[in-house]
N, C-alpha and C. Protein backbone atom coordinates (compact mmCIF):
# COMPACT_ATOMS: atom_id res chain seq x y z
N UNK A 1 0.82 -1.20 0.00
CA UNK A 1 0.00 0.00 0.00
C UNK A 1 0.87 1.26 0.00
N UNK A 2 1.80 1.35 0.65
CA UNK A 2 2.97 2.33 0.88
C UNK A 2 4.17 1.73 0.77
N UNK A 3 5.15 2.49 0.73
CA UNK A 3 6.60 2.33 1.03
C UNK A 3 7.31 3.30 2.34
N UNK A 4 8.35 2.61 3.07
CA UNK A 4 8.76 3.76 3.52
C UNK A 4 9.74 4.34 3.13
N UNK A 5 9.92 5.41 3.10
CA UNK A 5 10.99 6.22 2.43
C UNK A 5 12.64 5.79 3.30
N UNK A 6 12.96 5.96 4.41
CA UNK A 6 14.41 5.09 4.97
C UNK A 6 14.15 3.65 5.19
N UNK A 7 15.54 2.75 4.39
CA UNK A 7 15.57 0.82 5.00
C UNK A 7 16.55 1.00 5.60
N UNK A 8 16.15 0.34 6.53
CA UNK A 8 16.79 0.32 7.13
C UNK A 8 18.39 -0.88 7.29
N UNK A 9 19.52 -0.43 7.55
CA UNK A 9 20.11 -1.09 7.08
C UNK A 9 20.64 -2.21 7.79
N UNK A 10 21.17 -3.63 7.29
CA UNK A 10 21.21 -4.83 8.35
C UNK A 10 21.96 -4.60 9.13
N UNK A 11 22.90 -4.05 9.35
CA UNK A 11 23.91 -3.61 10.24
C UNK A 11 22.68 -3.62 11.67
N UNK A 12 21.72 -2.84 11.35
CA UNK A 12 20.95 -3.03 12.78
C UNK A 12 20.58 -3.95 13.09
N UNK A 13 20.85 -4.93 12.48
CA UNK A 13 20.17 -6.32 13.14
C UNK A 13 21.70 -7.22 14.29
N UNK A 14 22.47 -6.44 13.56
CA UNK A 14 24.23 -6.89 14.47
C UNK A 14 23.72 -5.96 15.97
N UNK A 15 23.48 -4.88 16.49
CA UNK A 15 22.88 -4.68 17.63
C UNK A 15 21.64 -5.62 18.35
N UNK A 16 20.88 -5.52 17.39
CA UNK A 16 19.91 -6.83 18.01
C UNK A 16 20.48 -8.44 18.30
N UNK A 17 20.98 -8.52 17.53
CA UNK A 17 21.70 -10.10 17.73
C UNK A 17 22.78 -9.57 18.83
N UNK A 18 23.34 -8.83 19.16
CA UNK A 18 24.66 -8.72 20.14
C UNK A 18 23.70 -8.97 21.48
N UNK A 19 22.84 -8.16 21.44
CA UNK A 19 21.75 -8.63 22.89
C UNK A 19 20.66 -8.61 22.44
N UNK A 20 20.48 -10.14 22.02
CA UNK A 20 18.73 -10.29 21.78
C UNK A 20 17.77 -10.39 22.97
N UNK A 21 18.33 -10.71 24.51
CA UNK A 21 17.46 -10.32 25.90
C UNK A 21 17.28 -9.04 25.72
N UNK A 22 17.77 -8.16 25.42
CA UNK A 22 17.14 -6.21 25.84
C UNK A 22 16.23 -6.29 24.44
N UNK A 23 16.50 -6.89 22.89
CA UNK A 23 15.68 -6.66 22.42
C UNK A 23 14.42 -7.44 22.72
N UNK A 24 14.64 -8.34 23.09
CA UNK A 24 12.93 -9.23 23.32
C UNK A 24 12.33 -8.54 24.53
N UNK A 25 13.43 -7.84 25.34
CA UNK A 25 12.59 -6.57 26.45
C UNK A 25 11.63 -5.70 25.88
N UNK A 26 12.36 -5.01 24.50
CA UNK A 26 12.50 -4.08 24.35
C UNK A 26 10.64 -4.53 23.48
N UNK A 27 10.46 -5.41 22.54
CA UNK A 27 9.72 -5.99 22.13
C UNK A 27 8.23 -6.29 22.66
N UNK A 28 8.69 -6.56 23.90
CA UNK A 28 7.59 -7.11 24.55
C UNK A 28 6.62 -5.79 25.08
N UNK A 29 7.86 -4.52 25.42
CA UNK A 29 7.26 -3.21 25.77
C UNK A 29 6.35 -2.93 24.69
N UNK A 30 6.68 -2.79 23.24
CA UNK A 30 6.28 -2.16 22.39
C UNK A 30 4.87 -2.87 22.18
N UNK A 31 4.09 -4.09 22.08
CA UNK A 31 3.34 -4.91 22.32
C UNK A 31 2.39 -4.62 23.15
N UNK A 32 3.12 -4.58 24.41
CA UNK A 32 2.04 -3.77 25.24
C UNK A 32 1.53 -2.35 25.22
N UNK A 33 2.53 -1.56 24.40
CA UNK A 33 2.26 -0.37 24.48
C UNK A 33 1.21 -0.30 23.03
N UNK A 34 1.58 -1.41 21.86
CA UNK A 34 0.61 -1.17 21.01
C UNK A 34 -0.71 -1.60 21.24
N UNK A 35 -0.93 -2.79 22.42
CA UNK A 35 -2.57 -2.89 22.76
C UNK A 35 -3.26 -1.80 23.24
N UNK A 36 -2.42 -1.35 24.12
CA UNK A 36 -2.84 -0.01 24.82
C UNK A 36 -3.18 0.76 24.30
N UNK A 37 -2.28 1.78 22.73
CA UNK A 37 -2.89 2.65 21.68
C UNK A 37 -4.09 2.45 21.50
N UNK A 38 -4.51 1.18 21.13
CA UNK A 38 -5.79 0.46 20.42
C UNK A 38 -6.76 1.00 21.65
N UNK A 39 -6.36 0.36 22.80
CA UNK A 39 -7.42 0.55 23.45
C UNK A 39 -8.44 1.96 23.84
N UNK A 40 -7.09 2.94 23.65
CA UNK A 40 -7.38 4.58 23.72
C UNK A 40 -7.72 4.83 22.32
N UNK A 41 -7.69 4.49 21.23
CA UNK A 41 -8.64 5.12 20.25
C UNK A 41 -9.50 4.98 20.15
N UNK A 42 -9.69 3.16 20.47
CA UNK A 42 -11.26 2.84 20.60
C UNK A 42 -12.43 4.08 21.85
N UNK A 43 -11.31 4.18 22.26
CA UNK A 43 -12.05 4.97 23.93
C UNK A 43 -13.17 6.31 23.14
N UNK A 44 -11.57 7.21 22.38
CA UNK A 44 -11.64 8.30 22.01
C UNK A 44 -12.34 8.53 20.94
N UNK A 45 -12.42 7.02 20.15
CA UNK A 45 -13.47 7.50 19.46
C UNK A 45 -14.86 6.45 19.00
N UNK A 46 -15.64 6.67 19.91
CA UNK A 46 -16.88 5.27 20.16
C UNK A 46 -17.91 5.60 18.67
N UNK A 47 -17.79 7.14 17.95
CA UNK A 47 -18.37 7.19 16.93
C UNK A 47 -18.43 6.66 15.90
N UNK A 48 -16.98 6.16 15.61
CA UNK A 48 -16.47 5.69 14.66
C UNK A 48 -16.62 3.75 14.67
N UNK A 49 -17.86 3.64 14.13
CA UNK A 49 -17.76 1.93 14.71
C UNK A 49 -16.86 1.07 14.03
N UNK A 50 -16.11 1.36 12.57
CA UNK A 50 -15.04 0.31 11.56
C UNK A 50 -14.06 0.49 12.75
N UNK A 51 -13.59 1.91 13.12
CA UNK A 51 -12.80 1.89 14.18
C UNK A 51 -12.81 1.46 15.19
N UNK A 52 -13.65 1.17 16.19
CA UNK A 52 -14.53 0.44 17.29
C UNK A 52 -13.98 -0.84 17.02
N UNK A 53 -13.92 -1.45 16.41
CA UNK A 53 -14.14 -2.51 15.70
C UNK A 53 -12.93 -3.38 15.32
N UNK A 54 -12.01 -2.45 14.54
CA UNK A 54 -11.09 -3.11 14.26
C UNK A 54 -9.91 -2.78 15.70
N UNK A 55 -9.78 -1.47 16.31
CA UNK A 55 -9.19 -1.58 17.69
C UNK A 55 -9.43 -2.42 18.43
N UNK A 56 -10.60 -3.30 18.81
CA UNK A 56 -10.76 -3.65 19.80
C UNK A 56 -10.29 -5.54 19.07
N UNK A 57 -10.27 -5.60 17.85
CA UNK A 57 -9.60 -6.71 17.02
C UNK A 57 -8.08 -6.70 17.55
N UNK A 58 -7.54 -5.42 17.16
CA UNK A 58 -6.00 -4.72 17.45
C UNK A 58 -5.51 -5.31 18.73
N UNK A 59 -6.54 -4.37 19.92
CA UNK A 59 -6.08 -4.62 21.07
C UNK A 59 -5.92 -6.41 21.69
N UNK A 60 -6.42 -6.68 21.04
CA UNK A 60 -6.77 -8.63 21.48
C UNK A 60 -5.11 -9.14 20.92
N UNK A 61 -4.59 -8.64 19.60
CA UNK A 61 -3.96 -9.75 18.66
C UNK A 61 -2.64 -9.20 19.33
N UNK A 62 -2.75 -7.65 19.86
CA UNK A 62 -1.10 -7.18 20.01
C UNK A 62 -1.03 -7.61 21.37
N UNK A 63 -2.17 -8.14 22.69
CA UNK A 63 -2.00 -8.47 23.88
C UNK A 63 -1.29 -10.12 23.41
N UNK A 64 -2.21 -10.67 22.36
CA UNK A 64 -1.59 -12.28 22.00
C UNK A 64 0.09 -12.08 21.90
N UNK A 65 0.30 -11.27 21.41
CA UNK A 65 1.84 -11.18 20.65
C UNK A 65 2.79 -10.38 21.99
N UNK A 66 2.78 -9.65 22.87
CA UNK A 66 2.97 -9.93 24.04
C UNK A 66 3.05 -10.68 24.97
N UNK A 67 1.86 -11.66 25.10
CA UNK A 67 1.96 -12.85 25.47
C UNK A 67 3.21 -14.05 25.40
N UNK A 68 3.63 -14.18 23.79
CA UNK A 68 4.22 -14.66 22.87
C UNK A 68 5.67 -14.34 22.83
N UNK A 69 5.77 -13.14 22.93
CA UNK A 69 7.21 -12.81 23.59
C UNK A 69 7.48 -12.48 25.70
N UNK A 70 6.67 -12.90 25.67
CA UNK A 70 7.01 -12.47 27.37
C UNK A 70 7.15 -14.52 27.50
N UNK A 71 6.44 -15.51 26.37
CA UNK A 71 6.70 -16.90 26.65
C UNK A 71 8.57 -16.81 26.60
N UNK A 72 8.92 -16.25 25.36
CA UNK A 72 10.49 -16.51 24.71
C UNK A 72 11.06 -15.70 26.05
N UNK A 73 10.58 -14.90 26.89
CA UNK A 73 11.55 -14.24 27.94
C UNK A 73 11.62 -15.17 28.62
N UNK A 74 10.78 -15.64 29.32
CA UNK A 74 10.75 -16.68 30.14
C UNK A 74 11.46 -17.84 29.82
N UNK A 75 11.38 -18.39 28.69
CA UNK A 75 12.18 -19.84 28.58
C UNK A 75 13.42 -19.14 27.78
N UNK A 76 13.94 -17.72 28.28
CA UNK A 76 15.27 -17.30 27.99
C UNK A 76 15.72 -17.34 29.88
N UNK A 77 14.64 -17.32 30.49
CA UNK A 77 15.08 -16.91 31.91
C UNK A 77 15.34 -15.48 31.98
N UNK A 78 14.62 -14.36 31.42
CA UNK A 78 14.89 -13.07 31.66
C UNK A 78 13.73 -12.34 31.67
N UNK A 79 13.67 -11.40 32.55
CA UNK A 79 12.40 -10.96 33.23
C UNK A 79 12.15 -9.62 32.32
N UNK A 80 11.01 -9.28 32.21
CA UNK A 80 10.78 -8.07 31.83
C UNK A 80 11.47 -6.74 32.25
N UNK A 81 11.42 -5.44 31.31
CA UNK A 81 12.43 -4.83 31.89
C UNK A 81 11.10 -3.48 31.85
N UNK A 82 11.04 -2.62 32.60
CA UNK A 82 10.51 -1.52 32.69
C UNK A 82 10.95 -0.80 31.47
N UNK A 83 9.25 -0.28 31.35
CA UNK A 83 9.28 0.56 29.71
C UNK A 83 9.76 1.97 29.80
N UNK A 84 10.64 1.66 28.75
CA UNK A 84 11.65 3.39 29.10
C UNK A 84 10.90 3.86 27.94
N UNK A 85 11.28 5.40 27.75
CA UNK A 85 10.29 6.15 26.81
C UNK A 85 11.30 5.47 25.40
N UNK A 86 10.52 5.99 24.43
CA UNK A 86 11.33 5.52 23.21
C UNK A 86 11.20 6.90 22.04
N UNK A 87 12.47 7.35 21.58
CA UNK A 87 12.82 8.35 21.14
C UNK A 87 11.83 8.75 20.35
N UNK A 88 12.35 7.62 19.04
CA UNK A 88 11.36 7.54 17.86
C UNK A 88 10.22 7.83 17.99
N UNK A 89 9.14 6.88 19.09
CA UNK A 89 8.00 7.22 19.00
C UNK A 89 7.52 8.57 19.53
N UNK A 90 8.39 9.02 20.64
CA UNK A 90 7.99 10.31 20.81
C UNK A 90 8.58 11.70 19.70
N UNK A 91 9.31 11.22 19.16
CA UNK A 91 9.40 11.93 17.83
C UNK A 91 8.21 12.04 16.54
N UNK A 92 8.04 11.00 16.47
CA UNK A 92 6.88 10.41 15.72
C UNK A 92 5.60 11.52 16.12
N UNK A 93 5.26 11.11 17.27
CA UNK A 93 4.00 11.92 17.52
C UNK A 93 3.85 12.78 17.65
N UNK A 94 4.91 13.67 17.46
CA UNK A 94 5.13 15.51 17.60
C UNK A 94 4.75 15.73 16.29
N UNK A 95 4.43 14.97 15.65
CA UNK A 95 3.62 15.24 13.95
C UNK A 95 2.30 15.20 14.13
N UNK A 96 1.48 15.19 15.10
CA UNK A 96 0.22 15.38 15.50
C UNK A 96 -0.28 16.44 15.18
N UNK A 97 -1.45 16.47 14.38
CA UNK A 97 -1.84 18.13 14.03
C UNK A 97 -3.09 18.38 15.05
N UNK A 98 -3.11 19.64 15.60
CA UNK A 98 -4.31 20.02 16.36
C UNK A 98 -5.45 19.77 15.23
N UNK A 99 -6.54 19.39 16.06
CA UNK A 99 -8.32 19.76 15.51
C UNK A 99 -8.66 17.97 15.43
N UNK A 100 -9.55 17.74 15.79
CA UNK A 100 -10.12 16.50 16.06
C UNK A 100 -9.95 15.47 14.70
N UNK A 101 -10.29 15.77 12.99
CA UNK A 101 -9.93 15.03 12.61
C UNK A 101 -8.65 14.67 12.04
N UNK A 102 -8.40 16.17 12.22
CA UNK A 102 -6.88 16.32 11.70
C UNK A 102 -5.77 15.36 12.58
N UNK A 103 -6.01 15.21 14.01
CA UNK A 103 -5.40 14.52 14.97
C UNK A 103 -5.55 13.16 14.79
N UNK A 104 -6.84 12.44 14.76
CA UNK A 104 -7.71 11.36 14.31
C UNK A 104 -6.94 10.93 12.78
N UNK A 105 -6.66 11.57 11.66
CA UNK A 105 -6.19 10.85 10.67
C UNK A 105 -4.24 11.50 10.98
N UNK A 106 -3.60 12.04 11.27
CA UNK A 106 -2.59 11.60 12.12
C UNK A 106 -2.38 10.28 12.71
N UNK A 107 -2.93 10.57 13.50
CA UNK A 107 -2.73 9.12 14.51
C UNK A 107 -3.03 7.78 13.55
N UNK A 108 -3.81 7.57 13.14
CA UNK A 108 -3.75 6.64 12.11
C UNK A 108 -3.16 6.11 11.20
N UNK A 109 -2.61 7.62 10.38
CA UNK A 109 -1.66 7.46 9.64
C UNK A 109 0.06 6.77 9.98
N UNK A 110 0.54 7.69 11.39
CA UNK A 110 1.14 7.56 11.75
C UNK A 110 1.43 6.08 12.68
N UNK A 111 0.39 5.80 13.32
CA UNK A 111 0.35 4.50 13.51
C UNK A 111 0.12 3.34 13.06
N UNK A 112 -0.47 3.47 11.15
CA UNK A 112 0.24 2.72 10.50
C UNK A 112 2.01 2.66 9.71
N UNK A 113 2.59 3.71 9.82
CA UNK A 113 4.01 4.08 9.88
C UNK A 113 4.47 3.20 10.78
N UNK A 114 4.25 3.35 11.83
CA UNK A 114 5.18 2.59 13.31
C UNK A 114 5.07 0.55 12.56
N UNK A 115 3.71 0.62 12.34
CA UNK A 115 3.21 -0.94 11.70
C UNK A 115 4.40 -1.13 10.58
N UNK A 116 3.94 -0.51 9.86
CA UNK A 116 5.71 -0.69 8.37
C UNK A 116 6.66 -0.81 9.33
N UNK A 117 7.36 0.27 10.00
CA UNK A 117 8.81 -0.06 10.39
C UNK A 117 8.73 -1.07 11.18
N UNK A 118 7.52 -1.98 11.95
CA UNK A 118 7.60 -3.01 12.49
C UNK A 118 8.15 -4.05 11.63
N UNK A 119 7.58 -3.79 10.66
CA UNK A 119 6.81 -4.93 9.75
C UNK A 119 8.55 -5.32 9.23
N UNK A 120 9.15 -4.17 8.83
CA UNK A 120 10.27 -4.06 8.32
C UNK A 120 11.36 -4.41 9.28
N UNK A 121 11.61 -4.13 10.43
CA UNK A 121 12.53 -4.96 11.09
C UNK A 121 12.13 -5.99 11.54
N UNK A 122 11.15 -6.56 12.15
CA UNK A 122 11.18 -7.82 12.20
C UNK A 122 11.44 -8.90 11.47
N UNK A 123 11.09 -8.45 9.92
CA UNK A 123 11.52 -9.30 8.96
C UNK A 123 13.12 -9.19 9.18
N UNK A 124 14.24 -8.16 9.33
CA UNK A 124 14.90 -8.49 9.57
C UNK A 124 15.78 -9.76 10.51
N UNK A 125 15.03 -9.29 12.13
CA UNK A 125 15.25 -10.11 12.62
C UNK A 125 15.02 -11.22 12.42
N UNK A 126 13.81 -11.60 11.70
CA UNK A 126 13.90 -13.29 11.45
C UNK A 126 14.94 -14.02 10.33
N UNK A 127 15.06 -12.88 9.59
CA UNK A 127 16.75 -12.97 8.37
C UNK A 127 17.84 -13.44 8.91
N UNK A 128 17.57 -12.86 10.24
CA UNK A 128 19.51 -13.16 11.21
C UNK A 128 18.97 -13.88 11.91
N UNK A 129 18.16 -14.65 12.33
CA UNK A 129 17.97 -15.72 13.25
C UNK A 129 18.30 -17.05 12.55
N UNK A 130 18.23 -17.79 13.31
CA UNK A 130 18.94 -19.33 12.61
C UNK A 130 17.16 -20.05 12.86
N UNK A 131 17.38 -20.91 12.16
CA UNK A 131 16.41 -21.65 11.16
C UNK A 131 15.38 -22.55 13.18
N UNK A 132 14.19 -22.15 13.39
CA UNK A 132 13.75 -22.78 14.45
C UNK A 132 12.68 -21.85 14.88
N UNK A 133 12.49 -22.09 16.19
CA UNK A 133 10.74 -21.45 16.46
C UNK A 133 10.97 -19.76 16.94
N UNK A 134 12.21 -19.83 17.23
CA UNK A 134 12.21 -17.66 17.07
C UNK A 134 12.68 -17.24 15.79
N UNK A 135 12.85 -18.11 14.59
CA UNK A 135 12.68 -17.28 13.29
C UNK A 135 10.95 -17.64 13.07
N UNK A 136 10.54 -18.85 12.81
CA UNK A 136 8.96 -18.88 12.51
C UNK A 136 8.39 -17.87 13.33
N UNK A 137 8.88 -17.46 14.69
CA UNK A 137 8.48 -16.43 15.33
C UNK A 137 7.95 -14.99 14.52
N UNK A 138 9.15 -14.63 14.19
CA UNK A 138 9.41 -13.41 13.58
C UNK A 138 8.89 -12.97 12.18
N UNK A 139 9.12 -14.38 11.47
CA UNK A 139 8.31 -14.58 10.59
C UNK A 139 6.94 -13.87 10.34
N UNK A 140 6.36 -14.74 11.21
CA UNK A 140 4.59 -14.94 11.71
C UNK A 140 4.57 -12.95 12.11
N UNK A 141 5.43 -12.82 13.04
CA UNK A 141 5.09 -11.23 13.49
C UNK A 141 5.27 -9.93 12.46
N UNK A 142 6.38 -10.32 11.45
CA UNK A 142 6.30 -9.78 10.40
C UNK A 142 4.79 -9.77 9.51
N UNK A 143 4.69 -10.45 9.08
CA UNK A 143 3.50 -10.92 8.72
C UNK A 143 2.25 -9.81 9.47
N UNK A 144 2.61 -9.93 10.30
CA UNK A 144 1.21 -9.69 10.83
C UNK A 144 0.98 -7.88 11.10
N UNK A 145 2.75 -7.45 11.15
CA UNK A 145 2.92 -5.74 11.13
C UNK A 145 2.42 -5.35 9.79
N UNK A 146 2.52 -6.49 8.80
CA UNK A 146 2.42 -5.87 7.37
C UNK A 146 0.77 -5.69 7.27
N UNK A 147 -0.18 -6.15 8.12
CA UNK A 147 -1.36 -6.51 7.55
C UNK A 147 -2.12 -4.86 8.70
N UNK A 148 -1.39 -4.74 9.50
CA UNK A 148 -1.83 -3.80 11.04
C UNK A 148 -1.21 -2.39 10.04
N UNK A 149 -0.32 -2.35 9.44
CA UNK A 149 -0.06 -0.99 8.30
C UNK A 149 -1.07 -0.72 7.45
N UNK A 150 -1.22 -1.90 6.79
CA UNK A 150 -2.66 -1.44 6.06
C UNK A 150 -4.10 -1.10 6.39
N UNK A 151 -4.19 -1.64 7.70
CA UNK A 151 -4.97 -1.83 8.33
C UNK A 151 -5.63 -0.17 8.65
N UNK A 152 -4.24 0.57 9.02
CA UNK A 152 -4.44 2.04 9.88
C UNK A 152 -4.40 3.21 8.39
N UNK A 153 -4.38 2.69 7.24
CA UNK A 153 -4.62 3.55 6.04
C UNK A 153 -5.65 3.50 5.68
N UNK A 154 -5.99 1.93 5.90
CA UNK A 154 -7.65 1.50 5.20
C UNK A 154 -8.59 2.58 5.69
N UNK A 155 -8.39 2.43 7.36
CA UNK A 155 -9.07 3.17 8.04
C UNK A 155 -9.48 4.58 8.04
N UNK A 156 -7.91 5.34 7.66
CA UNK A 156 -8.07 7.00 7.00
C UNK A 156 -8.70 6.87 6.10
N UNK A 157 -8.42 5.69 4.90
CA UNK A 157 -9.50 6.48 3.59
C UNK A 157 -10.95 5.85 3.67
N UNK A 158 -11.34 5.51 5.13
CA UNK A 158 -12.84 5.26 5.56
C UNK A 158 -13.67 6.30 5.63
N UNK A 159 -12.37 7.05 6.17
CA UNK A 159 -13.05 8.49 7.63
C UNK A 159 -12.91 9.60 7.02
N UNK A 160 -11.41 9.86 5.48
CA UNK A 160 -11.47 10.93 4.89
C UNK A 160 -10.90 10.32 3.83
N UNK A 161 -10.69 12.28 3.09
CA UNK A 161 -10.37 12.09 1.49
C UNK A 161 -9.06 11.00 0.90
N UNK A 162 -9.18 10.34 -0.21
CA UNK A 162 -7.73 9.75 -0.38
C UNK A 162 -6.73 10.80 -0.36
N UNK A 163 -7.36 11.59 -1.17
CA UNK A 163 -6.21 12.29 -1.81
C UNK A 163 -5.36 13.20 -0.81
N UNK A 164 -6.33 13.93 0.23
CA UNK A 164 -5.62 14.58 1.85
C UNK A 164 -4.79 13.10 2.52
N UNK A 165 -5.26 12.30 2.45
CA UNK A 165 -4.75 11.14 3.11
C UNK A 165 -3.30 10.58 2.83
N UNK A 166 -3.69 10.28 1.31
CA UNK A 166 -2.15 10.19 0.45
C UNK A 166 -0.89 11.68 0.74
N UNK A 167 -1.57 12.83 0.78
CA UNK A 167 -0.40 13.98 0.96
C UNK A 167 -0.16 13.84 2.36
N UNK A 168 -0.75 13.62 3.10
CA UNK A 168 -0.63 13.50 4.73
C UNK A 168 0.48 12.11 4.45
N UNK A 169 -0.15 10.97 4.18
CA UNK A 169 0.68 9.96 4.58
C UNK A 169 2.30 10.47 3.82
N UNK A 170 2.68 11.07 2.95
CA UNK A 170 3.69 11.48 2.25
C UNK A 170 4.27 12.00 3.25
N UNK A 171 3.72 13.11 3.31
CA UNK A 171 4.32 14.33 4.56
C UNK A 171 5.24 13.66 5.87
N UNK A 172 4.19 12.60 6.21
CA UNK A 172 4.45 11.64 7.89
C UNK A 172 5.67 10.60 7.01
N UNK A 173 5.71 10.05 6.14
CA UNK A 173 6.56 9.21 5.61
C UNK A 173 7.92 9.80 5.55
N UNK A 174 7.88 11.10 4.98
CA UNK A 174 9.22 11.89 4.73
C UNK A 174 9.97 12.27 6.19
N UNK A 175 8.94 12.66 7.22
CA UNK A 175 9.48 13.28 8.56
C UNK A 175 10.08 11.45 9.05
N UNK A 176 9.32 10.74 9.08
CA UNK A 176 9.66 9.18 9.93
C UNK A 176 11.16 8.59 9.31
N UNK A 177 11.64 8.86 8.03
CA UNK A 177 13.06 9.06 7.47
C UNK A 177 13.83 9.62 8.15
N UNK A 178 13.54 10.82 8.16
CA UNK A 178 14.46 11.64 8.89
C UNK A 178 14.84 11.33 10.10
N UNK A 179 13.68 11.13 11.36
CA UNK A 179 13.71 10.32 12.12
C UNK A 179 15.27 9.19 12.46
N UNK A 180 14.30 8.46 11.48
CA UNK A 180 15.06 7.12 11.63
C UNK A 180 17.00 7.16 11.13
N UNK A 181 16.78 7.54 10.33
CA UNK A 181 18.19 8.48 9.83
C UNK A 181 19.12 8.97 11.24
N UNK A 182 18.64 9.66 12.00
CA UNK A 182 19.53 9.80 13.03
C UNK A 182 19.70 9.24 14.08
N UNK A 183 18.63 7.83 14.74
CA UNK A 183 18.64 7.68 15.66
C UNK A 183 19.55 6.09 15.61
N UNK A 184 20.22 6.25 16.74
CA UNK A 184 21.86 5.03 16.61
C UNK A 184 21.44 3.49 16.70
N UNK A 185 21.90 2.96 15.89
CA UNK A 185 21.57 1.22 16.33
C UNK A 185 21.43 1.03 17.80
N UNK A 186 20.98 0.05 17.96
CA UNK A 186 20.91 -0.45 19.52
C UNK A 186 19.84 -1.36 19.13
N UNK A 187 19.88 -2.35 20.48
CA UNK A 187 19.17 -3.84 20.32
C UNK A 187 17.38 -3.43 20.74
N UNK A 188 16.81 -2.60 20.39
CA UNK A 188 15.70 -1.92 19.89
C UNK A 188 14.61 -1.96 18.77
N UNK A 189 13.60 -2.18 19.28
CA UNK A 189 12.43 -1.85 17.50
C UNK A 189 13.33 -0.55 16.51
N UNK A 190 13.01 0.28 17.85
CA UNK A 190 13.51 1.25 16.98
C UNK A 190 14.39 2.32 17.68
């Protein structure tokens, strides 16, 4: 449906493999923090029932996939680690435009962005994993960022115009480059 404008390059996957415990920390945060999104849009916006609807789909599949990596912590023997803020995403969301729908197709947009760059390193990580049930892992989770990206566009061109939608998603695509462009490897989503 999109592309993102920065790939990221494999070299980041040599930070993730140097400590794959802080990244499956790091993983398991993001999981929980993406059921949680779901659960506050659904909150914020009860008008919207496709939205209603598919959040409360969201919030179920990203608690499963939490689940799923808090199993691999455990039969790593390593405990969860308290969620530190994360650059990116608070970079990310300073692209929020005031006024209700303007904010509303933001957030959407942008939180199908976060879905791509999921979608996109995880496939990495399952590239550098060796052949067994944490590459089918990664696999499967790839998979499933790619379908949660489309998912949060479908949704903008439910609620508004393509064509505002497409220049918006451009706009958020070009800033999430830039972004990503400066911020340093480490065993991290992002």
């Amino acid at each position: 449906m999109f592309e993102l404008k920065y790939h990221t390059p494999f070299e980041w996957t040599d930070a993730v493999m140097a400590d794959f415990d802080a990244f499956l920390q790091d993983h398991a945060a993001a999981e929980k923090k993406a059921s949680g999104m779901a659960m506050s849009m659904l909150s914020h916006y009860p008008d919207r029932l496709k939205l209603v609807k598919a959040m409360t789909d969201l919030a179920l599949e990203e608690l499963i996939h939490f689940k799923q990596v808090l199993k691999l912590l455990i039969a790593r023997n390593v405990q969860l680690a308290d969620d530190k803020k994360d650059t990116y995403i608070k970079e990310i969301r300073a692209l929020f435009r005031r006024g209700r729908d303007e904010f509303l197709m933001d957030r959407l947009l942008v939180a199908g962005v976060i879905e791509a760059r999921g979608h996109e390193r995880f496939a990495l990580v399952a590239e550098a994993l060796p052949a067994g049930k944490d590459k089918d892992f990664y696999v499967a989770i790839a998979k499933s960022e790619e379908k949660h990206k489309n998912l949060f566009v479908e949704l903008a061109y439910e609620y508004f115009d393509k064509t505002d939608v497409d220049t918006r998603l451009e706009e958020i695509l070009i800033a999430e480059a830039a972004i990503c462009e400066k911020l340093p490897f480490r065993a991290a989503l992002h």
